[in-house]
PDB file of N, CA and C in Angstrom:
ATOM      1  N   UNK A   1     -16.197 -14.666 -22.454  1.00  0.00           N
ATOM      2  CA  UNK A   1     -15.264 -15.575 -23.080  1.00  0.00           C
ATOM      3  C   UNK A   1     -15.653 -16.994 -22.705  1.00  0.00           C
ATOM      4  N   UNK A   2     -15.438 -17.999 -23.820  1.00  0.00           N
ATOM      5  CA  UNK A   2     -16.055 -19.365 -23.219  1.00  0.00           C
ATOM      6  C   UNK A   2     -14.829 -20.115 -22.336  1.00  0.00           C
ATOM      7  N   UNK A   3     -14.784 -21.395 -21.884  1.00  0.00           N
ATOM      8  CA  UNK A   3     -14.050 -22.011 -21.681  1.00  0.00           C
ATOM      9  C   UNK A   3     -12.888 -22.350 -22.739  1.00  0.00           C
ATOM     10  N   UNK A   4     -11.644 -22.422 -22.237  1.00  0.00           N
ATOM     11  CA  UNK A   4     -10.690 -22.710 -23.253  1.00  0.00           C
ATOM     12  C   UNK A   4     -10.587 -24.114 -22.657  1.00  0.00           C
ATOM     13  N   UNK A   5      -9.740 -24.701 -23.332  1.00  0.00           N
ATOM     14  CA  UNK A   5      -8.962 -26.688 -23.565  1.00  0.00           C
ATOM     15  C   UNK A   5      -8.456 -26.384 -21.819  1.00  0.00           C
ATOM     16  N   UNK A   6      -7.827 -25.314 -21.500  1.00  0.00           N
ATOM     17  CA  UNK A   6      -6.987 -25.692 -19.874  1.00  0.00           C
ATOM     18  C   UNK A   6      -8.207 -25.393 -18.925  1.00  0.00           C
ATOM     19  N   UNK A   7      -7.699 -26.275 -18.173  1.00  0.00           N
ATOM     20  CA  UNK A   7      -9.012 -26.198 -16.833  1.00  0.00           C
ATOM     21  C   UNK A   7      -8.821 -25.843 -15.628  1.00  0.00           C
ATOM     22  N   UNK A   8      -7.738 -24.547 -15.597  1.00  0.00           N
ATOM     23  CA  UNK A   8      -7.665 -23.413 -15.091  1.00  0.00           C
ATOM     24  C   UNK A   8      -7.130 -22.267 -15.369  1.00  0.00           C
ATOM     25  N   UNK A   9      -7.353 -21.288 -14.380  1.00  0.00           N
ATOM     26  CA  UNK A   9      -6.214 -19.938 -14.891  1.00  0.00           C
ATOM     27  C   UNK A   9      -7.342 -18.808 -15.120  1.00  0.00           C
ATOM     28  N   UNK A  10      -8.199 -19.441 -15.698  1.00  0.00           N
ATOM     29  CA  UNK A  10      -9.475 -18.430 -15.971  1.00  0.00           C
ATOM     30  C   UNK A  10     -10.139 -17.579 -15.397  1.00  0.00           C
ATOM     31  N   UNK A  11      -9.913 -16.316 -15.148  1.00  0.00           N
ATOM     32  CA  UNK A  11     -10.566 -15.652 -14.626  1.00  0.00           C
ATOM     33  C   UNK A  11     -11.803 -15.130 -14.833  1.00  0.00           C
ATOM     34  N   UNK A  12     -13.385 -15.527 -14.218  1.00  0.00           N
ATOM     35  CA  UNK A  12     -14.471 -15.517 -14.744  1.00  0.00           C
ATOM     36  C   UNK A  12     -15.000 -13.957 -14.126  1.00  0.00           C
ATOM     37  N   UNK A  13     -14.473 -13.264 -12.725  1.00  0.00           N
ATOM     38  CA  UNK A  13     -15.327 -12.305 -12.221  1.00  0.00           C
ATOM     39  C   UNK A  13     -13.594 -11.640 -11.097  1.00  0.00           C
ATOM     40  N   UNK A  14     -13.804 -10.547 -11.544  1.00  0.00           N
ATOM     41  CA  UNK A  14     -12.896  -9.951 -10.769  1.00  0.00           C
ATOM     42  C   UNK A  14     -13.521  -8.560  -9.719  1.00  0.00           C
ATOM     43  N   UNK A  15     -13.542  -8.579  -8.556  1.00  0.00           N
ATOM     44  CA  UNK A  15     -14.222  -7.758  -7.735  1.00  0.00           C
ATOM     45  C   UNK A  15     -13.301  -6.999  -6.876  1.00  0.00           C
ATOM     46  N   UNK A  16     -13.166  -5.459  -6.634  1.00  0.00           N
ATOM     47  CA  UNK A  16     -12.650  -4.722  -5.530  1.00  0.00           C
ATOM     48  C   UNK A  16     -13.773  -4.376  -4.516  1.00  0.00           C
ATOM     49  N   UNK A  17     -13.799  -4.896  -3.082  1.00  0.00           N
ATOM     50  CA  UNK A  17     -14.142  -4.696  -1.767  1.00  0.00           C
ATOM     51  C   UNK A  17     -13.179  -3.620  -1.139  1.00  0.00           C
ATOM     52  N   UNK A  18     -14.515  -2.742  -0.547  1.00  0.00           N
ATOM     53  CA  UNK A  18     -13.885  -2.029   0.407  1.00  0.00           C
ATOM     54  C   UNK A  18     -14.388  -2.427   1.966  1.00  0.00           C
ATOM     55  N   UNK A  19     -13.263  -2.574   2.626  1.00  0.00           N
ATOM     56  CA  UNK A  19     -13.772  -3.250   3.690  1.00  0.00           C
ATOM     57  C   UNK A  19     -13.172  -2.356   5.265  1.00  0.00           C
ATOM     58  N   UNK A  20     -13.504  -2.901   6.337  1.00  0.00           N
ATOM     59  CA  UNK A  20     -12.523  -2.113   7.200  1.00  0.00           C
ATOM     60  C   UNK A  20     -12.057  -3.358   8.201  1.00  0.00           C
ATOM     61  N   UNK A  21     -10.957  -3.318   8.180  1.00  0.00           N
ATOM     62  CA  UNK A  21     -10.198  -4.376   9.047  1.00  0.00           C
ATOM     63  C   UNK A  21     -10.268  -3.545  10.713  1.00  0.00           C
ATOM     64  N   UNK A  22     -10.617  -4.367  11.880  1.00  0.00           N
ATOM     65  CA  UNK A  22     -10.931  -3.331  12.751  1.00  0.00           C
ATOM     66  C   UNK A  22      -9.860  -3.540  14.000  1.00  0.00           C
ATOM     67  N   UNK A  23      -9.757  -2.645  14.434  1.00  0.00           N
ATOM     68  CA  UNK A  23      -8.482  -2.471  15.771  1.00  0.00           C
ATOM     69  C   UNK A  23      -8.612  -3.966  16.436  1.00  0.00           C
ATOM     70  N   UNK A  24      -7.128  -4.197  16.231  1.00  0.00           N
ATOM     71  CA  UNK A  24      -7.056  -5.440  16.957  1.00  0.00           C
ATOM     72  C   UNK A  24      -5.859  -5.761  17.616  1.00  0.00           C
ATOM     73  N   UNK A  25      -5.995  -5.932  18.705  1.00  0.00           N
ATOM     74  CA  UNK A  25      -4.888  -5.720  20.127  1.00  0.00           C
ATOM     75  C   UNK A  25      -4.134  -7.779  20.148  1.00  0.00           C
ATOM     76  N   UNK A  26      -3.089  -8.183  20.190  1.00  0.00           N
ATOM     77  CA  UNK A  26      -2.670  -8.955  20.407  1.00  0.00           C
ATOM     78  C   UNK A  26      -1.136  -9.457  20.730  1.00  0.00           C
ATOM     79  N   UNK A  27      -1.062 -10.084  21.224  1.00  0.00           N
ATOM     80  CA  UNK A  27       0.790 -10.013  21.642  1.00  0.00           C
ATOM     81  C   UNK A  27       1.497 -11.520  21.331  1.00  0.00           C
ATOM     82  N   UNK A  28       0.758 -11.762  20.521  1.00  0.00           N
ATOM     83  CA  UNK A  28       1.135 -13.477  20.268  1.00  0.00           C
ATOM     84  C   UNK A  28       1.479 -12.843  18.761  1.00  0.00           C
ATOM     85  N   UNK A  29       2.360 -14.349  18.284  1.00  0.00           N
ATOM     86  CA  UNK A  29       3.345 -13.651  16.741  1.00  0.00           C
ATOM     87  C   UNK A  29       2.412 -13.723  15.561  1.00  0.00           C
ATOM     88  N   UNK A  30       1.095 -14.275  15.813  1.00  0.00           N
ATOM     89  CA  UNK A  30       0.099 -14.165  14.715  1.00  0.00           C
ATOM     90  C   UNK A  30      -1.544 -14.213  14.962  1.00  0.00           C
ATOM     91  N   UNK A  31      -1.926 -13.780  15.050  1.00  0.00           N
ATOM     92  CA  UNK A  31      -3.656 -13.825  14.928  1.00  0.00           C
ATOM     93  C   UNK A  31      -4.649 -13.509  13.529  1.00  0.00           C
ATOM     94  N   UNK A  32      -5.461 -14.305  13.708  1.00  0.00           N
ATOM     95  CA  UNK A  32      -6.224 -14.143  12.564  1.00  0.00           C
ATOM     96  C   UNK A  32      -7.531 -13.250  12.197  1.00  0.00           C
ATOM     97  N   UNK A  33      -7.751 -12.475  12.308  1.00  0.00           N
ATOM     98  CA  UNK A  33      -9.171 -11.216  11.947  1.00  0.00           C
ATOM     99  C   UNK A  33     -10.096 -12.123  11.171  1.00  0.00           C
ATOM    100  N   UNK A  34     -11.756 -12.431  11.059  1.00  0.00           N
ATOM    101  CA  UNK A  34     -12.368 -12.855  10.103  1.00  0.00           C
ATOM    102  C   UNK A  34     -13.272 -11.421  10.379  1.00  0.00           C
ATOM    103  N   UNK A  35     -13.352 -10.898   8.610  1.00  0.00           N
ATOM    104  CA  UNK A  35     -14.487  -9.952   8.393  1.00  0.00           C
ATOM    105  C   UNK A  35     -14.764 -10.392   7.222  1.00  0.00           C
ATOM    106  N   UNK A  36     -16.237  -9.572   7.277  1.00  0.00           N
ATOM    107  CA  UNK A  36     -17.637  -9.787   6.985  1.00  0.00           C
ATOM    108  C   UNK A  36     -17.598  -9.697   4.844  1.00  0.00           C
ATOM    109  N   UNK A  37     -17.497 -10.371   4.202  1.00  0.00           N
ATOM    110  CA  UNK A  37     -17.646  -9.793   2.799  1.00  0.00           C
ATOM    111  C   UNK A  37     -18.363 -10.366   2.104  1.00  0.00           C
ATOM    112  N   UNK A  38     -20.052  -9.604   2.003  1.00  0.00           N
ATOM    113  CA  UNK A  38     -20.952 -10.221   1.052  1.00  0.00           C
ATOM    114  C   UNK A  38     -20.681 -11.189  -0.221  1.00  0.00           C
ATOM    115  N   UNK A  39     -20.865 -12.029  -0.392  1.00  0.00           N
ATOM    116  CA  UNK A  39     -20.640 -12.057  -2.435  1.00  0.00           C
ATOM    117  C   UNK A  39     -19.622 -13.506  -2.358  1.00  0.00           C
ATOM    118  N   UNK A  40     -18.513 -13.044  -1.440  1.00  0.00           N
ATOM    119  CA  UNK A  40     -17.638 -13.907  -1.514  1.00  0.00           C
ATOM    120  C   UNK A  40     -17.553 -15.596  -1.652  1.00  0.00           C
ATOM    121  N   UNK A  41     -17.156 -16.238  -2.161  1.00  0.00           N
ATOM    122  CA  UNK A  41     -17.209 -17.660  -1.829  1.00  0.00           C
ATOM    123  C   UNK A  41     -15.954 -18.364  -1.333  1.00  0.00           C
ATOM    124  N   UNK A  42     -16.142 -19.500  -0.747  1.00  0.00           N
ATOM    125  CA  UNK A  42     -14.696 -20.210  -0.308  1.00  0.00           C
ATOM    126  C   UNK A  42     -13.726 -20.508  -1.664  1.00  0.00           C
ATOM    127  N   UNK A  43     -14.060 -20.950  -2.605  1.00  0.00           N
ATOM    128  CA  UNK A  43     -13.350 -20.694  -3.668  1.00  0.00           C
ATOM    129  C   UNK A  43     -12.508 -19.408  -4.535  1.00  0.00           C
ATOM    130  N   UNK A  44     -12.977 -18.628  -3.869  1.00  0.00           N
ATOM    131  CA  UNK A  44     -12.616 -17.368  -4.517  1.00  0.00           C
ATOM    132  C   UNK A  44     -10.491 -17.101  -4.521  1.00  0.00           C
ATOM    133  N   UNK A  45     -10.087 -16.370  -4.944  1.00  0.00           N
ATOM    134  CA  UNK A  45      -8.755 -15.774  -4.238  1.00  0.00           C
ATOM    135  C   UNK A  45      -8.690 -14.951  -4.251  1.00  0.00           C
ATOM    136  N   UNK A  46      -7.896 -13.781  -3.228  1.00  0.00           N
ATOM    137  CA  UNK A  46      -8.010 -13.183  -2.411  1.00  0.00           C
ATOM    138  C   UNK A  46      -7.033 -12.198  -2.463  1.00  0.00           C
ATOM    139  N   UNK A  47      -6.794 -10.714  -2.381  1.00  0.00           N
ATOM    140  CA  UNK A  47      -5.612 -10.147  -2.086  1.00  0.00           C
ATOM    141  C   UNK A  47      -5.873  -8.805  -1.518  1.00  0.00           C
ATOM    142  N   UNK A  48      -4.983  -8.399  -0.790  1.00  0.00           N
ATOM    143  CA  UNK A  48      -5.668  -7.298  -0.671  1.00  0.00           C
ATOM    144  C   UNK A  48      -4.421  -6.229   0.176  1.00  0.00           C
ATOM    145  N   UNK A  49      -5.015  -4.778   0.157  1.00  0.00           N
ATOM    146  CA  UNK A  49      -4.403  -3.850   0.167  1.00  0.00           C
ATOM    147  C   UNK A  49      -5.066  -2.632   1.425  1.00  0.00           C
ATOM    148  N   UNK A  50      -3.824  -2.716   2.188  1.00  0.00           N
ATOM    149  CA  UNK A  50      -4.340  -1.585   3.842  1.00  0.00           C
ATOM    150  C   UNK A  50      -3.705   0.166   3.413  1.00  0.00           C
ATOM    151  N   UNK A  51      -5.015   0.469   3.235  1.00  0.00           N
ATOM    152  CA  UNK A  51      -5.253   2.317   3.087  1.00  0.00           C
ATOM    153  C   UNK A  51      -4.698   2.858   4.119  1.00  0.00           C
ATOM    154  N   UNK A  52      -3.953   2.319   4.638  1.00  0.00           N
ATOM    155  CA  UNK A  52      -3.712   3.322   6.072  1.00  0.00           C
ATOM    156  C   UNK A  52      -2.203   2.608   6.609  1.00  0.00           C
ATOM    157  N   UNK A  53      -1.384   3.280   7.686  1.00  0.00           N
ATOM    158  CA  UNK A  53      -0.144   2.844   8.005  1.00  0.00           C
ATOM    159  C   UNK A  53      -0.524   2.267   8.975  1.00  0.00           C
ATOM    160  N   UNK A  54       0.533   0.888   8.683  1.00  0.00           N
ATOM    161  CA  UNK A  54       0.768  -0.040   9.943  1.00  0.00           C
ATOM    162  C   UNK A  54       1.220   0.007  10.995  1.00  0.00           C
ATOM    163  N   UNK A  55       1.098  -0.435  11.805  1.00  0.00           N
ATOM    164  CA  UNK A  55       1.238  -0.369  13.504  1.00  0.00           C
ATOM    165  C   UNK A  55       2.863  -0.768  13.526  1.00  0.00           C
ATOM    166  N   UNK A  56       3.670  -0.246  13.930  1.00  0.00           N
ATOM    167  CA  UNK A  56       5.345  -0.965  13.415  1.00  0.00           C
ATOM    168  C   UNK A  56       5.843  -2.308  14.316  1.00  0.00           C
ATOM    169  N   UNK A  57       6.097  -3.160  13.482  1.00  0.00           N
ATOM    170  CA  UNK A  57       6.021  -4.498  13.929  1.00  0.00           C
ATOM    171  C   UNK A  57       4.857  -5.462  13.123  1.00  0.00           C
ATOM    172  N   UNK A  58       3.708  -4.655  12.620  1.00  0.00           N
ATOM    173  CA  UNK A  58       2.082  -5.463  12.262  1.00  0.00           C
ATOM    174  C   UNK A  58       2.990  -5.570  11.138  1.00  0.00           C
ATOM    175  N   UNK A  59       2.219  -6.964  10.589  1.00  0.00           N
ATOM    176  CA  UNK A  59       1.844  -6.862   9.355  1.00  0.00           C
ATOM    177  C   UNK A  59       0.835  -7.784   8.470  1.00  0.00           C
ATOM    178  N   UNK A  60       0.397  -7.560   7.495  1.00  0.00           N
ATOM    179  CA  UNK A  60      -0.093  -8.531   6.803  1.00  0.00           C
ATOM    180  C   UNK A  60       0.503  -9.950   6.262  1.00  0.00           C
ATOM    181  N   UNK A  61       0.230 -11.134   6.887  1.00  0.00           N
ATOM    182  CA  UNK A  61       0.839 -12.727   6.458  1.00  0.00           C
ATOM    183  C   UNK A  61       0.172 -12.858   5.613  1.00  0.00           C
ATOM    184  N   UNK A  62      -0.910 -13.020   5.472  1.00  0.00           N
ATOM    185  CA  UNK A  62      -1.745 -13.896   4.440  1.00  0.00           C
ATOM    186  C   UNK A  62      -3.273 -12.850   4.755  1.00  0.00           C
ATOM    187  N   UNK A  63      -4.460 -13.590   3.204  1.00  0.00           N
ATOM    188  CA  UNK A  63      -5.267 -12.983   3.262  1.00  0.00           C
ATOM    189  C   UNK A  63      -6.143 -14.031   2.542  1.00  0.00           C
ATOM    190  N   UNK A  64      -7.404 -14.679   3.062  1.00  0.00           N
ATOM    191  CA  UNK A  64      -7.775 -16.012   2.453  1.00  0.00           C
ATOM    192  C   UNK A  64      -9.393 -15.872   3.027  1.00  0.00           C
ATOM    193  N   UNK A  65      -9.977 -17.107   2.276  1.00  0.00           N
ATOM    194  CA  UNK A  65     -11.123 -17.065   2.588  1.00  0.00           C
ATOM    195  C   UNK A  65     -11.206 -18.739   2.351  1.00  0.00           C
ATOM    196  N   UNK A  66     -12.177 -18.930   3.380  1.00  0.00           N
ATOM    197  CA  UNK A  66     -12.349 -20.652   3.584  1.00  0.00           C
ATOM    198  C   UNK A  66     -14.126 -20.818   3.525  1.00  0.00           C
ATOM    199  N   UNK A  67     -14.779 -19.413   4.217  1.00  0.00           N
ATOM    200  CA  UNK A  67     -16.459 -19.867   3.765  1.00  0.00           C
ATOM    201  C   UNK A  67     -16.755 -18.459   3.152  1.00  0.00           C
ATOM    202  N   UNK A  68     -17.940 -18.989   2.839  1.00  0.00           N
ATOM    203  CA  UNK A  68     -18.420 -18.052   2.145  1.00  0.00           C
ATOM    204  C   UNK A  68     -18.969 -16.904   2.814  1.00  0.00           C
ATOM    205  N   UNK A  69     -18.799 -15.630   2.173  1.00  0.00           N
ATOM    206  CA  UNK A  69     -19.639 -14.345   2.978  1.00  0.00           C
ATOM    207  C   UNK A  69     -17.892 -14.001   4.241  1.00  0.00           C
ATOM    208  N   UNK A  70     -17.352 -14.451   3.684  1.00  0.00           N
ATOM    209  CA  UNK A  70     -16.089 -14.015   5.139  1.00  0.00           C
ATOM    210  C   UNK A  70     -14.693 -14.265   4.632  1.00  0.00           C
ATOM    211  N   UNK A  71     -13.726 -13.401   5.086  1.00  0.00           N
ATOM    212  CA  UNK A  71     -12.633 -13.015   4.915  1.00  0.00           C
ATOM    213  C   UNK A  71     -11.518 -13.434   6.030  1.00  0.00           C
ATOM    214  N   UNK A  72     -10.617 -14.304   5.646  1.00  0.00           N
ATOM    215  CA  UNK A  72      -9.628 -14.156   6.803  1.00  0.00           C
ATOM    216  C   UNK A  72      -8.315 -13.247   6.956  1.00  0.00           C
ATOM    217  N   UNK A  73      -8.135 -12.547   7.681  1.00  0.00           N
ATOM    218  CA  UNK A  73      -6.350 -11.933   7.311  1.00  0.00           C
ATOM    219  C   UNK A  73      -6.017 -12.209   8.497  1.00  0.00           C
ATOM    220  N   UNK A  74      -4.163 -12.235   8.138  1.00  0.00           N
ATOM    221  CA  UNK A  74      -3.566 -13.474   9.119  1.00  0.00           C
ATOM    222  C   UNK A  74      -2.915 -11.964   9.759  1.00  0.00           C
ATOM    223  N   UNK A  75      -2.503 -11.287  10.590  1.00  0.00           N
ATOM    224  CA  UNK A  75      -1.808 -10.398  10.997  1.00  0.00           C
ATOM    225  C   UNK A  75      -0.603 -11.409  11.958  1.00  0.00           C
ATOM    226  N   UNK A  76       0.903 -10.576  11.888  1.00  0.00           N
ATOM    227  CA  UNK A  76       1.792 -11.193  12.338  1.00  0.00           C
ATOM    228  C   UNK A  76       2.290  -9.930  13.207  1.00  0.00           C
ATOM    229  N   UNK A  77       2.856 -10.293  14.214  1.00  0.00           N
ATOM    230  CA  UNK A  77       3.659  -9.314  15.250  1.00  0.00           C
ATOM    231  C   UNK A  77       5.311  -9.570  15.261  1.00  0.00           C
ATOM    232  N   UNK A  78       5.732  -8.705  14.969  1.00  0.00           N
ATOM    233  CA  UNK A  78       7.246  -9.046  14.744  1.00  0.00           C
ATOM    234  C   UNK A  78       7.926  -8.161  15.912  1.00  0.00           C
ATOM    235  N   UNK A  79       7.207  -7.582  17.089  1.00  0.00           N
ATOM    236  CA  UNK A  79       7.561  -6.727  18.347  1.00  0.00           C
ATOM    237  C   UNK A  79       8.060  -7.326  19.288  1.00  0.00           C
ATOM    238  N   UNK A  80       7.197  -8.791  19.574  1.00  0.00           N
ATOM    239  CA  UNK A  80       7.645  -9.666  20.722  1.00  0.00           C
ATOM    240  C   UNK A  80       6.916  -8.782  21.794  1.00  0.00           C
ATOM    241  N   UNK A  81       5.841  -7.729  21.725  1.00  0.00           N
ATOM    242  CA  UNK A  81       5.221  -7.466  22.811  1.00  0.00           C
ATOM    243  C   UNK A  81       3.848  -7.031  22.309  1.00  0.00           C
ATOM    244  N   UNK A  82       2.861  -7.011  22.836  1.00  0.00           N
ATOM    245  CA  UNK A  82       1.486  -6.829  23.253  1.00  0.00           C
ATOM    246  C   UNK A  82       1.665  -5.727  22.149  1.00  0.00           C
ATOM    247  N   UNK A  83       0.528  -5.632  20.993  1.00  0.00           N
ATOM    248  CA  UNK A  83       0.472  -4.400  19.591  1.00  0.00           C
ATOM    249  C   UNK A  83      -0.848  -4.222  19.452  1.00  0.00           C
ATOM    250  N   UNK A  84      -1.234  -2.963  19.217  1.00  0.00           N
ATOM    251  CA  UNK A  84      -2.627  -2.796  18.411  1.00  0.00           C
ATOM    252  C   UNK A  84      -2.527  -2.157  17.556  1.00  0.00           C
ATOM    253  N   UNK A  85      -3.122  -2.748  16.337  1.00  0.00           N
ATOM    254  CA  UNK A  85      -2.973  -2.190  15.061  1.00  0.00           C
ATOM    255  C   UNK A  85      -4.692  -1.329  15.323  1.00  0.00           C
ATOM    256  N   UNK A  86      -4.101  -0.477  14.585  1.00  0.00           N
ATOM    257  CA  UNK A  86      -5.702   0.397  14.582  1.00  0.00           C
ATOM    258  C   UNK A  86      -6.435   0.102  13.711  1.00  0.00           C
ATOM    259  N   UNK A  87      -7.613   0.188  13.607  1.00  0.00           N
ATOM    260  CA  UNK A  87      -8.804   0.181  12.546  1.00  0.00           C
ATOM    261  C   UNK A  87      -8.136   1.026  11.095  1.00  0.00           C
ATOM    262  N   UNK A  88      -8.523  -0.058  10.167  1.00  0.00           N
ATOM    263  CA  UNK A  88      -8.380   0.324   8.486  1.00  0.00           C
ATOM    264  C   UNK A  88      -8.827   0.698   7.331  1.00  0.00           C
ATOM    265  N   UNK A  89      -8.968   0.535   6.654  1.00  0.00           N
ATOM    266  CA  UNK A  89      -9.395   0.817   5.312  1.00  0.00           C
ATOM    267  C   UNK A  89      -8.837  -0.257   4.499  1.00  0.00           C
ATOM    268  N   UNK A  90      -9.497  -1.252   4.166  1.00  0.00           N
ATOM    269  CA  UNK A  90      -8.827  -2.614   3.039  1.00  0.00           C
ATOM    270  C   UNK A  90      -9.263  -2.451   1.907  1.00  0.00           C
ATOM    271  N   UNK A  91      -8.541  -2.774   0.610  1.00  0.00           N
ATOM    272  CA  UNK A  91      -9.431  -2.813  -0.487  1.00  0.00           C
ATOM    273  C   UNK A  91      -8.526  -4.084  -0.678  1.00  0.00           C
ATOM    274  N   UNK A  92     -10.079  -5.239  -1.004  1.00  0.00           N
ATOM    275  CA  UNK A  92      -9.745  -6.524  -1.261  1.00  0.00           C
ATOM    276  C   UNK A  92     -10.349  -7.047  -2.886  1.00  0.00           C
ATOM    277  N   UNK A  93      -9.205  -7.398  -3.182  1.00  0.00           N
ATOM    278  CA  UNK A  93      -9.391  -7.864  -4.781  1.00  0.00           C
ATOM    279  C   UNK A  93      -9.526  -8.960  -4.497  1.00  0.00           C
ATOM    280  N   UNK A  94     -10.894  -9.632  -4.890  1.00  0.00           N
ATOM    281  CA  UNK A  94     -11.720 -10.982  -5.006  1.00  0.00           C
ATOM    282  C   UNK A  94     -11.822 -11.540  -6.681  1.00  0.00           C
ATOM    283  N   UNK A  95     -10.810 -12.600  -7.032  1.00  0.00           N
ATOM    284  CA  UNK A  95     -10.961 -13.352  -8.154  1.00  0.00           C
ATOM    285  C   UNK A  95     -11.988 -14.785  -7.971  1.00  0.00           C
ATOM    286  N   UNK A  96     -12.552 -14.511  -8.802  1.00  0.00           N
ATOM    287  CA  UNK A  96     -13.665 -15.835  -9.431  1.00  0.00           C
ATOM    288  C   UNK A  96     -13.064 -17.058 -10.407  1.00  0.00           C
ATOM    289  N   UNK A  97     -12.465 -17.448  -9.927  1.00  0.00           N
ATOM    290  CA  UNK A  97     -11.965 -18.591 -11.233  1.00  0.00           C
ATOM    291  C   UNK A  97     -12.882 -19.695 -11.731  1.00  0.00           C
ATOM    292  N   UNK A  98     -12.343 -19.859 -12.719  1.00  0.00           N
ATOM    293  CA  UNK A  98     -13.452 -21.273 -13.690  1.00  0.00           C
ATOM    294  C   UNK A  98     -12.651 -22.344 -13.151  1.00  0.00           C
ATOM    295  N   UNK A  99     -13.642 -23.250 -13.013  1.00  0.00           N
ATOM    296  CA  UNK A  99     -12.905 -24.524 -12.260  1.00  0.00           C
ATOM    297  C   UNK A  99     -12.388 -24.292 -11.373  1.00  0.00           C
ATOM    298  N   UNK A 100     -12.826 -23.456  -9.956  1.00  0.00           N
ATOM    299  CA  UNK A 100     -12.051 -23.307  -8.835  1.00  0.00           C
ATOM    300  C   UNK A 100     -12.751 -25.074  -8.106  1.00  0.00           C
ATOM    301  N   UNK A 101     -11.869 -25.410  -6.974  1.00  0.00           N
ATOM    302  CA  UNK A 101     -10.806 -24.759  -6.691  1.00  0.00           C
ATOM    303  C   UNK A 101      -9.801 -25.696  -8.151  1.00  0.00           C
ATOM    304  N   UNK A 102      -8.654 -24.800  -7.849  1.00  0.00           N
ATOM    305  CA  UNK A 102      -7.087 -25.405  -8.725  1.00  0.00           C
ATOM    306  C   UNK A 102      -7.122 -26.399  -8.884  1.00  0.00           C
ATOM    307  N   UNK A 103      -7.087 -27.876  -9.580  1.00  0.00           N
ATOM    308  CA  UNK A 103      -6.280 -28.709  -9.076  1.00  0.00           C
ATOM    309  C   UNK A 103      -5.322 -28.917  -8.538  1.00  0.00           C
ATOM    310  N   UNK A 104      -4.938 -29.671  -7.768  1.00  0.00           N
ATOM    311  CA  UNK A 104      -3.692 -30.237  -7.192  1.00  0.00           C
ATOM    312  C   UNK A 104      -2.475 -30.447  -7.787  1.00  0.00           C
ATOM    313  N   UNK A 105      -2.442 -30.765  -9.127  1.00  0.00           N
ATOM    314  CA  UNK A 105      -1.632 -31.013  -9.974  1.00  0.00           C
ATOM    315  C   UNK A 105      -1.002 -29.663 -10.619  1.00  0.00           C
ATOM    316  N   UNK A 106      -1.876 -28.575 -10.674  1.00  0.00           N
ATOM    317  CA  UNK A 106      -1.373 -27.369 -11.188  1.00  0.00           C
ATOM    318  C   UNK A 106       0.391 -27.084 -10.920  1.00  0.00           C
ATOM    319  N   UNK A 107       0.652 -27.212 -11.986  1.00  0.00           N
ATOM    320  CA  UNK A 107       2.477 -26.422 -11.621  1.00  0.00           C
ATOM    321  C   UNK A 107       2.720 -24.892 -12.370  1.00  0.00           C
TER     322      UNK A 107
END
């Protein structure tokens, strides 16, 4: 499809990653995991989905990418004590947009 008149929204490449988010022990209310995902760029957006049950208290905050080739997920602790979430199974849906990044102005 070519470019349309708006100069965003466009989705040029849509990708599912399977990835593994790996055991990660922490007792503070958020830490951040960076793993490894070929292809990716800092522009990209990001979402993604854990194959496996959460540690009670874990969870997924956010899921972003700032360089290229790497993944951030924000894990949050809602225990108030020391948690390890175990090793996962992620499948991360990677969008390609035209004219990334957004403008600023986007509403």
């Amino acid at each position: 499809m070519s470019k349309t008149t708006l100069t965003r929204g466009n989705v040029l490449a849509h990708t599912i990653c399977q990835l593994t988010l790996p055991a990660t022990t922490f007792s503070t209310t958020t830490t951040e995991v960076t793993i490894s995902c070929p292809g990716v760029k800092s522009t990209d957006k990001i979402q993604a989905q854990v194959d496996a049950v959460m540690t009670t208290g874990v969870g997924i905050g956010n899921v972003y990418t700032s360089a290229d080739n790497a993944i951030i997920v924000r894990l949050f602790n809602l225990t108030g004590a020391s948690v390890t979430q175990a090793a996962a199974t992620m499948l991360i849906s990677v969008k390609s947009c035209e004219d990334s990044p957004i403008p600023a102005n986007v509403v």
